[in-house]
C-alpha atoms as a PDB file:
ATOM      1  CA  UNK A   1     104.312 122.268  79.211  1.00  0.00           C
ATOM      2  CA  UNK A   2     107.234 124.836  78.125  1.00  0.00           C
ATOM      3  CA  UNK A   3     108.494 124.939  81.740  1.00  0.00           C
ATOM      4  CA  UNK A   4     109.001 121.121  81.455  1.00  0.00           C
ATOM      5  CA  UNK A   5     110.432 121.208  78.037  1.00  0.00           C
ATOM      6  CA  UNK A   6     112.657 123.612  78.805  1.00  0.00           C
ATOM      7  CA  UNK A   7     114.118 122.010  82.354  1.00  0.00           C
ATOM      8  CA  UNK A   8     112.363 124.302  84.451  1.00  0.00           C
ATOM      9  CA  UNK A   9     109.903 122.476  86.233  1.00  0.00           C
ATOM     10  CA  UNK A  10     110.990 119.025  86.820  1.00  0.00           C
ATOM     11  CA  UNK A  11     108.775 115.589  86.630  1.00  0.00           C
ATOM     12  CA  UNK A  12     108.495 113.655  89.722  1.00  0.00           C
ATOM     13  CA  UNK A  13     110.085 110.044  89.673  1.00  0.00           C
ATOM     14  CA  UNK A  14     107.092 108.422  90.983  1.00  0.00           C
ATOM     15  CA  UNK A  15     105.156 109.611  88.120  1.00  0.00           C
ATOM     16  CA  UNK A  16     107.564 108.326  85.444  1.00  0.00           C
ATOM     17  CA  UNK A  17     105.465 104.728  84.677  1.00  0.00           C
ATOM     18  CA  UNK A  18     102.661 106.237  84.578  1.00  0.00           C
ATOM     19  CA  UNK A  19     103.907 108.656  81.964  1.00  0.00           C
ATOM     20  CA  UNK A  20     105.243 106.050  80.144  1.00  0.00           C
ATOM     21  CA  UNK A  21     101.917 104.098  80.198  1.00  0.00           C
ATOM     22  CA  UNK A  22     100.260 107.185  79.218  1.00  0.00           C
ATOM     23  CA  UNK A  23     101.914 107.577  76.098  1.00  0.00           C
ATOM     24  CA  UNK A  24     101.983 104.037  75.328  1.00  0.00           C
ATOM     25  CA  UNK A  25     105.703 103.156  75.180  1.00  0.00           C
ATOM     26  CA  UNK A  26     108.544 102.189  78.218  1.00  0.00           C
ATOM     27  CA  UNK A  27     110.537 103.941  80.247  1.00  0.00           C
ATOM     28  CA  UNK A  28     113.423 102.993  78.361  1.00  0.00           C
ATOM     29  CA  UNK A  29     112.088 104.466  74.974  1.00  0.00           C
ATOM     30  CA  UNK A  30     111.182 107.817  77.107  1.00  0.00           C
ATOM     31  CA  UNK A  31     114.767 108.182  78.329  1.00  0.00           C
ATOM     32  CA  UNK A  32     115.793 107.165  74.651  1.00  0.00           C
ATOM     33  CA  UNK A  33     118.247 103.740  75.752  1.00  0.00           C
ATOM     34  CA  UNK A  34     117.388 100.601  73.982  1.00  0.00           C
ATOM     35  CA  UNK A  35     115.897  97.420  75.408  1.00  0.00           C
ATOM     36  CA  UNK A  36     117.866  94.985  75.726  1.00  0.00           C
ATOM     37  CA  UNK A  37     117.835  92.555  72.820  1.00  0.00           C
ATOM     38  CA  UNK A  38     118.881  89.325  74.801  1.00  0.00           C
ATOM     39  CA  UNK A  39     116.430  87.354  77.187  1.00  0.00           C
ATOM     40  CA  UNK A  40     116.154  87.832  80.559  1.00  0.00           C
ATOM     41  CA  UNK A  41     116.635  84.658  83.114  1.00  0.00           C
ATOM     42  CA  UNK A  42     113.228  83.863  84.544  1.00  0.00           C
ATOM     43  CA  UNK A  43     113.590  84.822  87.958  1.00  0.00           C
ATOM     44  CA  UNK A  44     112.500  87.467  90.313  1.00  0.00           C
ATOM     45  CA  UNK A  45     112.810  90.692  88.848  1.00  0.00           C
ATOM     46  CA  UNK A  46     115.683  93.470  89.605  1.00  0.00           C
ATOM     47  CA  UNK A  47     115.560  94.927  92.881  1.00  0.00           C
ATOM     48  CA  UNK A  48     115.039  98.456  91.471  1.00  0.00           C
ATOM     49  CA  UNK A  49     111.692  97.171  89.534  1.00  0.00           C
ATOM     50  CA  UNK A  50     110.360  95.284  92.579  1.00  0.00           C
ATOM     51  CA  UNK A  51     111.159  98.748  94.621  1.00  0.00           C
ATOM     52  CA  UNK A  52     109.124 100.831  91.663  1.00  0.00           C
ATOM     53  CA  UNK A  53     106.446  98.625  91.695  1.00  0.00           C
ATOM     54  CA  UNK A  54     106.789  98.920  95.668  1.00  0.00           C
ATOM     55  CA  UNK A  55     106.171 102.461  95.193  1.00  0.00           C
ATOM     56  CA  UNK A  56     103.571 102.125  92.460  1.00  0.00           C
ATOM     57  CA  UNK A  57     101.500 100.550  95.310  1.00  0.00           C
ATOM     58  CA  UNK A  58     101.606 103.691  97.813  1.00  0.00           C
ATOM     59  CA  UNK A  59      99.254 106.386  98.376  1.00  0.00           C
ATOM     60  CA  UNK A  60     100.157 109.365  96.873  1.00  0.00           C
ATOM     61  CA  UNK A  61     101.311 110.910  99.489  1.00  0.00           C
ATOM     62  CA  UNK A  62     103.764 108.304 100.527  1.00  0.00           C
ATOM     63  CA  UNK A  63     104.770 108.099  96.337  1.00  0.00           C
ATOM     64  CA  UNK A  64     105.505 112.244  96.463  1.00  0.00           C
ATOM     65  CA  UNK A  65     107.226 111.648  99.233  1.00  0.00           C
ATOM     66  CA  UNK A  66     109.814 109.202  97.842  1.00  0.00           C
ATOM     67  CA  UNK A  67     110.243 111.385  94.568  1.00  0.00           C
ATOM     68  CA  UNK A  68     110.979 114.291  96.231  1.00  0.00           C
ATOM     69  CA  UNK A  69     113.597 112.439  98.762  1.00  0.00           C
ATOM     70  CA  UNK A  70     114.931 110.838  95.381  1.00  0.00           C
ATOM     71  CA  UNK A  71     114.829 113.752  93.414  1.00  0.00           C
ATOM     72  CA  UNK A  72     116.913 115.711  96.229  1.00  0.00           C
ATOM     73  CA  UNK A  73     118.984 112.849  96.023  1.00  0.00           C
ATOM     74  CA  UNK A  74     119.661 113.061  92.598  1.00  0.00           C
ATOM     75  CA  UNK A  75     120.720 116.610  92.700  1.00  0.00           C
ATOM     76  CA  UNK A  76     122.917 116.249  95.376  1.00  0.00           C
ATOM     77  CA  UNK A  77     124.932 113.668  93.496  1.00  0.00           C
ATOM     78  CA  UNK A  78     124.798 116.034  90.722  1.00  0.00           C
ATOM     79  CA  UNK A  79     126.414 118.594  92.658  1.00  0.00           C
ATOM     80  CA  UNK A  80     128.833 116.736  93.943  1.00  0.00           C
ATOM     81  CA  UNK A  81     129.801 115.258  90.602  1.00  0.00           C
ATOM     82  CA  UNK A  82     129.951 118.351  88.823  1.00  0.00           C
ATOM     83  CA  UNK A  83     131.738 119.933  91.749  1.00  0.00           C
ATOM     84  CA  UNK A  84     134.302 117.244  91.193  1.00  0.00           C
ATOM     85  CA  UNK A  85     134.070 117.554  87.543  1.00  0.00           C
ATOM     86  CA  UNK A  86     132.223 114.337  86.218  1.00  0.00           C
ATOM     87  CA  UNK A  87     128.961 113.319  84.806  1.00  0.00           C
ATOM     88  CA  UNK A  88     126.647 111.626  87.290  1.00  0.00           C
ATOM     89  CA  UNK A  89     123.524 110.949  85.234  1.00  0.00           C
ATOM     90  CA  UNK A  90     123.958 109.924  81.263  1.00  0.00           C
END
């Protein structure tokens, strides 16, 4: 548990609703952003939902798979923002 606390083991994407779920709140609330307070239009839902729930769906292979190519992602935008000297992530 320390080694996530402290930043030095990492949690995979793919395992981020479940977490949520787990402890009974949203993803939002984990990441500490507010919900929105106005109503959504009816309508299909965002394209990054329908690709979570996409994922949600795979075998857990495929789903470690995805986090790890997104995680790499991630930290190669970080680099590349902090090597240019901006914030990618807030």
């Amino acid at each position: 548990m320390q080694a996530y606390e402290s930043g030095k083991r990492r949690i995979q994407v793919a395992a981020l609703p479940e977490l949520a779920r787990l402890l009974s709140t949203t993803l939002e609330k984990l990441f500490g952003q507010q919900q929105e307070t106005t109503v959504r239009k009816r309508g299909p839902a965002p394209k990054w939902q329908q690709q979570l729930e996409s994922i949600d769906q795979l075998p857990k292979s495929q789903q470690k798979f995805v986090a790890q190519t997104l995680d790499a992602l991630i930290a190669q935008a970080t680099t590349k923002a902090s090597s240019e000297g901006r914030e990618v992530l807030q």
